[in-house]
Structures are given as structure tokens and as C-alpha cells.
C-alpha atoms as a PDB file:
ATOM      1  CA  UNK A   1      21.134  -6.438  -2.162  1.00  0.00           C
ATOM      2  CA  UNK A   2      18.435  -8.024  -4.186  1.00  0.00           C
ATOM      3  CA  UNK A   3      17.280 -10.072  -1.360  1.00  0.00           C
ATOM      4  CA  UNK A   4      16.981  -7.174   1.140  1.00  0.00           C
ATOM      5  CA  UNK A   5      14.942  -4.899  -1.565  1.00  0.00           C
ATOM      6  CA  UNK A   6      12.203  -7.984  -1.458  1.00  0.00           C
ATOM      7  CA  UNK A   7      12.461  -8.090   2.012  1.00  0.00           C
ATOM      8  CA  UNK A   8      11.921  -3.944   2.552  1.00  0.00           C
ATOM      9  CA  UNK A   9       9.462  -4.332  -0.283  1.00  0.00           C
ATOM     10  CA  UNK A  10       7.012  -7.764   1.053  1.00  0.00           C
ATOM     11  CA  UNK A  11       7.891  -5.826   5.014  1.00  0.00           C
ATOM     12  CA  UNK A  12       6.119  -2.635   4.049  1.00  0.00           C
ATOM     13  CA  UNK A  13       3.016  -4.732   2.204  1.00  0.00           C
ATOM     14  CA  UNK A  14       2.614  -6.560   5.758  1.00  0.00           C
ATOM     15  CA  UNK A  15       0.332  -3.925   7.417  1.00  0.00           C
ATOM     16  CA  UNK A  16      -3.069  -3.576   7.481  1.00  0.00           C
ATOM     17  CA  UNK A  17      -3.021   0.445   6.811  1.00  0.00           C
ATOM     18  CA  UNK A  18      -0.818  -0.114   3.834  1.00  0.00           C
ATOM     19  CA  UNK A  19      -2.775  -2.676   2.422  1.00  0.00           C
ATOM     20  CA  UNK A  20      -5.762  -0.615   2.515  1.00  0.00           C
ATOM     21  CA  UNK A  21      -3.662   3.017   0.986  1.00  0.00           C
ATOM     22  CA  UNK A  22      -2.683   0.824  -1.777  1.00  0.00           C
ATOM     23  CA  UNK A  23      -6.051  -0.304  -2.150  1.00  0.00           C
ATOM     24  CA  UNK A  24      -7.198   3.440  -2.175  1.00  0.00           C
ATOM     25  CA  UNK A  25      -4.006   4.209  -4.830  1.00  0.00           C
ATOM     26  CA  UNK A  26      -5.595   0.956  -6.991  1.00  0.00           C
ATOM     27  CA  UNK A  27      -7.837   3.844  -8.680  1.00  0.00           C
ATOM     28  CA  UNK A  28      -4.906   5.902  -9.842  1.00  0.00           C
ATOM     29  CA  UNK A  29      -2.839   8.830  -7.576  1.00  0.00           C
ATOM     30  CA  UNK A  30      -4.378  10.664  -4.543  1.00  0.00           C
ATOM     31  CA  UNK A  31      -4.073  13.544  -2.588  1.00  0.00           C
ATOM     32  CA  UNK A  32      -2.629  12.676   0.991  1.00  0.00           C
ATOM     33  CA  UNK A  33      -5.800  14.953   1.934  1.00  0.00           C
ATOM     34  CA  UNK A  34      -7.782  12.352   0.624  1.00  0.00           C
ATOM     35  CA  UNK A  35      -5.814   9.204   1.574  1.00  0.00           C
ATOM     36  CA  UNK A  36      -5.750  10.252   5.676  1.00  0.00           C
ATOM     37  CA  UNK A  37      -9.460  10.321   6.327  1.00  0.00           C
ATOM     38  CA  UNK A  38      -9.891   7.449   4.025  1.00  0.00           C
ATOM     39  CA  UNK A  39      -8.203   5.394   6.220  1.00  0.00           C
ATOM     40  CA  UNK A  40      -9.406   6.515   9.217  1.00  0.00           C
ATOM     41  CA  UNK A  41      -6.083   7.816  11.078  1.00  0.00           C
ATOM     42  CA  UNK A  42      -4.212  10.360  12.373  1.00  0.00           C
ATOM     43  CA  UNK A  43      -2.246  12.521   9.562  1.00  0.00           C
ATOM     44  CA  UNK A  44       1.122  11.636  11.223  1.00  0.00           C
ATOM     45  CA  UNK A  45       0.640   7.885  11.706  1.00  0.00           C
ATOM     46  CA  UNK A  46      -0.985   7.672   7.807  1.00  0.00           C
ATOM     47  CA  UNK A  47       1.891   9.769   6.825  1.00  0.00           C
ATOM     48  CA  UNK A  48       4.373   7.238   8.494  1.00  0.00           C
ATOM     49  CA  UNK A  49       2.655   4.276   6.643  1.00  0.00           C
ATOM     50  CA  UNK A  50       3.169   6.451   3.320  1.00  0.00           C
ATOM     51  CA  UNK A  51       7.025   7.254   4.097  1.00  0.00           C
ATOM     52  CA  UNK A  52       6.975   3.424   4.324  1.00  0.00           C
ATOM     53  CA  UNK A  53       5.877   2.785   1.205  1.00  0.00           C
ATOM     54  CA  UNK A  54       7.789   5.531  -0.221  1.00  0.00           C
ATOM     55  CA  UNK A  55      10.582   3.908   1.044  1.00  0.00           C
ATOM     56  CA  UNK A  56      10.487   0.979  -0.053  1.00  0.00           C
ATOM     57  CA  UNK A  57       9.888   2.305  -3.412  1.00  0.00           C
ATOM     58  CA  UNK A  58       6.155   1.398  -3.688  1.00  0.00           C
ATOM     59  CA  UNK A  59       5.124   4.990  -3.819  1.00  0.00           C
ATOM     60  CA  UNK A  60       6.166   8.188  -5.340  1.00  0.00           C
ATOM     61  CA  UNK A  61       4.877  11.412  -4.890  1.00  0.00           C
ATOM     62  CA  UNK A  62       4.641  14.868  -6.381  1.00  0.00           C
ATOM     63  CA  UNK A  63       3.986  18.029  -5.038  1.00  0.00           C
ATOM     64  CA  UNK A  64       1.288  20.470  -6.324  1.00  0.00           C
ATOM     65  CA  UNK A  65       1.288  23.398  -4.349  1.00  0.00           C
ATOM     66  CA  UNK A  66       0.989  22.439  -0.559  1.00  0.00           C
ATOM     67  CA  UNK A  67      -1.129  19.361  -1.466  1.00  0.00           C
ATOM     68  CA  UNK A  68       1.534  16.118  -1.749  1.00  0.00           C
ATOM     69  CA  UNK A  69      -0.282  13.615  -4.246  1.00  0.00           C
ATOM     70  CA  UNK A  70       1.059  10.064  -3.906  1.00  0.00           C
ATOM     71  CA  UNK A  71       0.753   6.772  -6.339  1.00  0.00           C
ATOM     72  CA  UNK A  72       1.706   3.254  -7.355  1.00  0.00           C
ATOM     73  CA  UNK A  73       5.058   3.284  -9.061  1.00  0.00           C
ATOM     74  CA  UNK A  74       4.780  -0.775 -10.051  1.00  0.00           C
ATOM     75  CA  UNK A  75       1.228  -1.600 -10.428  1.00  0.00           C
ATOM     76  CA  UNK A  76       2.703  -5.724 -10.218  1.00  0.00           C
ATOM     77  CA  UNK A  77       2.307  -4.805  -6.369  1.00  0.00           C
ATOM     78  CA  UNK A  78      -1.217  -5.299  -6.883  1.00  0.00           C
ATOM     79  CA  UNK A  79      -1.041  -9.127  -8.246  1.00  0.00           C
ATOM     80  CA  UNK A  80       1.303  -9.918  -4.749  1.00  0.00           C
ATOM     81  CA  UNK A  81      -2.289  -8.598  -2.883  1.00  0.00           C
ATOM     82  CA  UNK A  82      -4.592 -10.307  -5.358  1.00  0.00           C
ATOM     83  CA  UNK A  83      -2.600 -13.323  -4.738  1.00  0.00           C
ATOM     84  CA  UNK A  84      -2.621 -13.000  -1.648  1.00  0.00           C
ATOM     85  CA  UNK A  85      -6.434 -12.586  -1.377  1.00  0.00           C
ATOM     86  CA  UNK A  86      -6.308 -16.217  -3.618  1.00  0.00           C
ATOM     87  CA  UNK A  87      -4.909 -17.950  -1.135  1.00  0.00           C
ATOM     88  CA  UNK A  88      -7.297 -16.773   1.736  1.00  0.00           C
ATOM     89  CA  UNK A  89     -10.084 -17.620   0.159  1.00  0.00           C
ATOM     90  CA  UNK A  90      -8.626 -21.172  -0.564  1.00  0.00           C
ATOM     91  CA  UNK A  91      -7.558 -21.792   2.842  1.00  0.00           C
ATOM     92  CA  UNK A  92     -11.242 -20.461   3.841  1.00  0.00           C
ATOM     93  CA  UNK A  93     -13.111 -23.237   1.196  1.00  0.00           C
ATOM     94  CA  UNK A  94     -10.835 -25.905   2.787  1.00  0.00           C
ATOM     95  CA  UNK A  95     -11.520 -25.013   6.199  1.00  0.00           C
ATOM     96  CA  UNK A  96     -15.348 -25.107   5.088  1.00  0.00           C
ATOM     97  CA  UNK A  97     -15.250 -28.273   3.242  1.00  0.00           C
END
């Protein structure tokens, strides 16, 4: 079971739109009204990425009238990205060197 919650969890990290709503959520929680244009795409298909996210327990939301507000439940998500970003600018110094 453990293995399959790192899997859902490193699956739903491995998208470009995700990466960039978590970037967004790095600042603290967000209205989805903020988080759609943000990104750049369609309510639906940024609402998808979200349920994603959700999903995988990432995200959590609230609900504060008819706005949904959404944030980072385990801010350790963002040392996987900022290791992630380590490693591609190593690979880029060696490819330059």
C-alpha cells in the first residue's frame, strides 16, 4: 500500500500544469479563481489537474461560499521539486563543461 501511495503521489508531480499550481500554492492557499488563469487553461482541464492532486493527497481544499480555495497539505512536496530542479541544473553544468 505504501508503495502505491508514492507511486499516486511522484505520478501526479509528473505534469507540467501541476508543477506549476504547486508552484502558485508555494505562497500559501489560493482561490481556484485565481489558480485557472494563472496557469493559463481551461477551468475544467485546471480543475482535473487539481482533483489530481487532491487525490493523491497533495491538496486540500475548503469551501468559502462558492469560491473553492485549495493548498499544500505537506509542504516536503516542495524539497521533491527543489530537488528535482538540483539535478537539472547539474546535468545542464555537465553537459556545458
Amino acid at each position: 500500500m505504501a508503495e502505491e501511495r508514492r507511486f499516486e503521489i511522484l505520478k501526479a508531480l509528473a505534469h507540467p500544469t501541476r508543477v506549476e499550481i504547486l508552484e502558485i500554492l508555494r505562497r500559501g492557499e489560493e482561490c481556484v479563481c485565481r489558480i485557472v488563469p494563472a496557469v493559463a487553461g481551461s477551468q475544467p482541464n485546471t480543475s482535473k489537474h487539481l482533483a489530481i492532486l487532491k487525490n493523491a493527497g497533495i491538496l486540500s481544499t475548503r469551501q468559502e461560499g462558492t469560491m473553492t480555495f485549495y493548498w499544500v497539505v505537506d509542504t516536503r512536496v516542495y524539497e521533491i521539486l527543489d530537488l528535482a530542479d538540483q539535478m537539472v541544473k547539474r546535468m545542464e553544468r555537465e553537459r556545458a563543461a
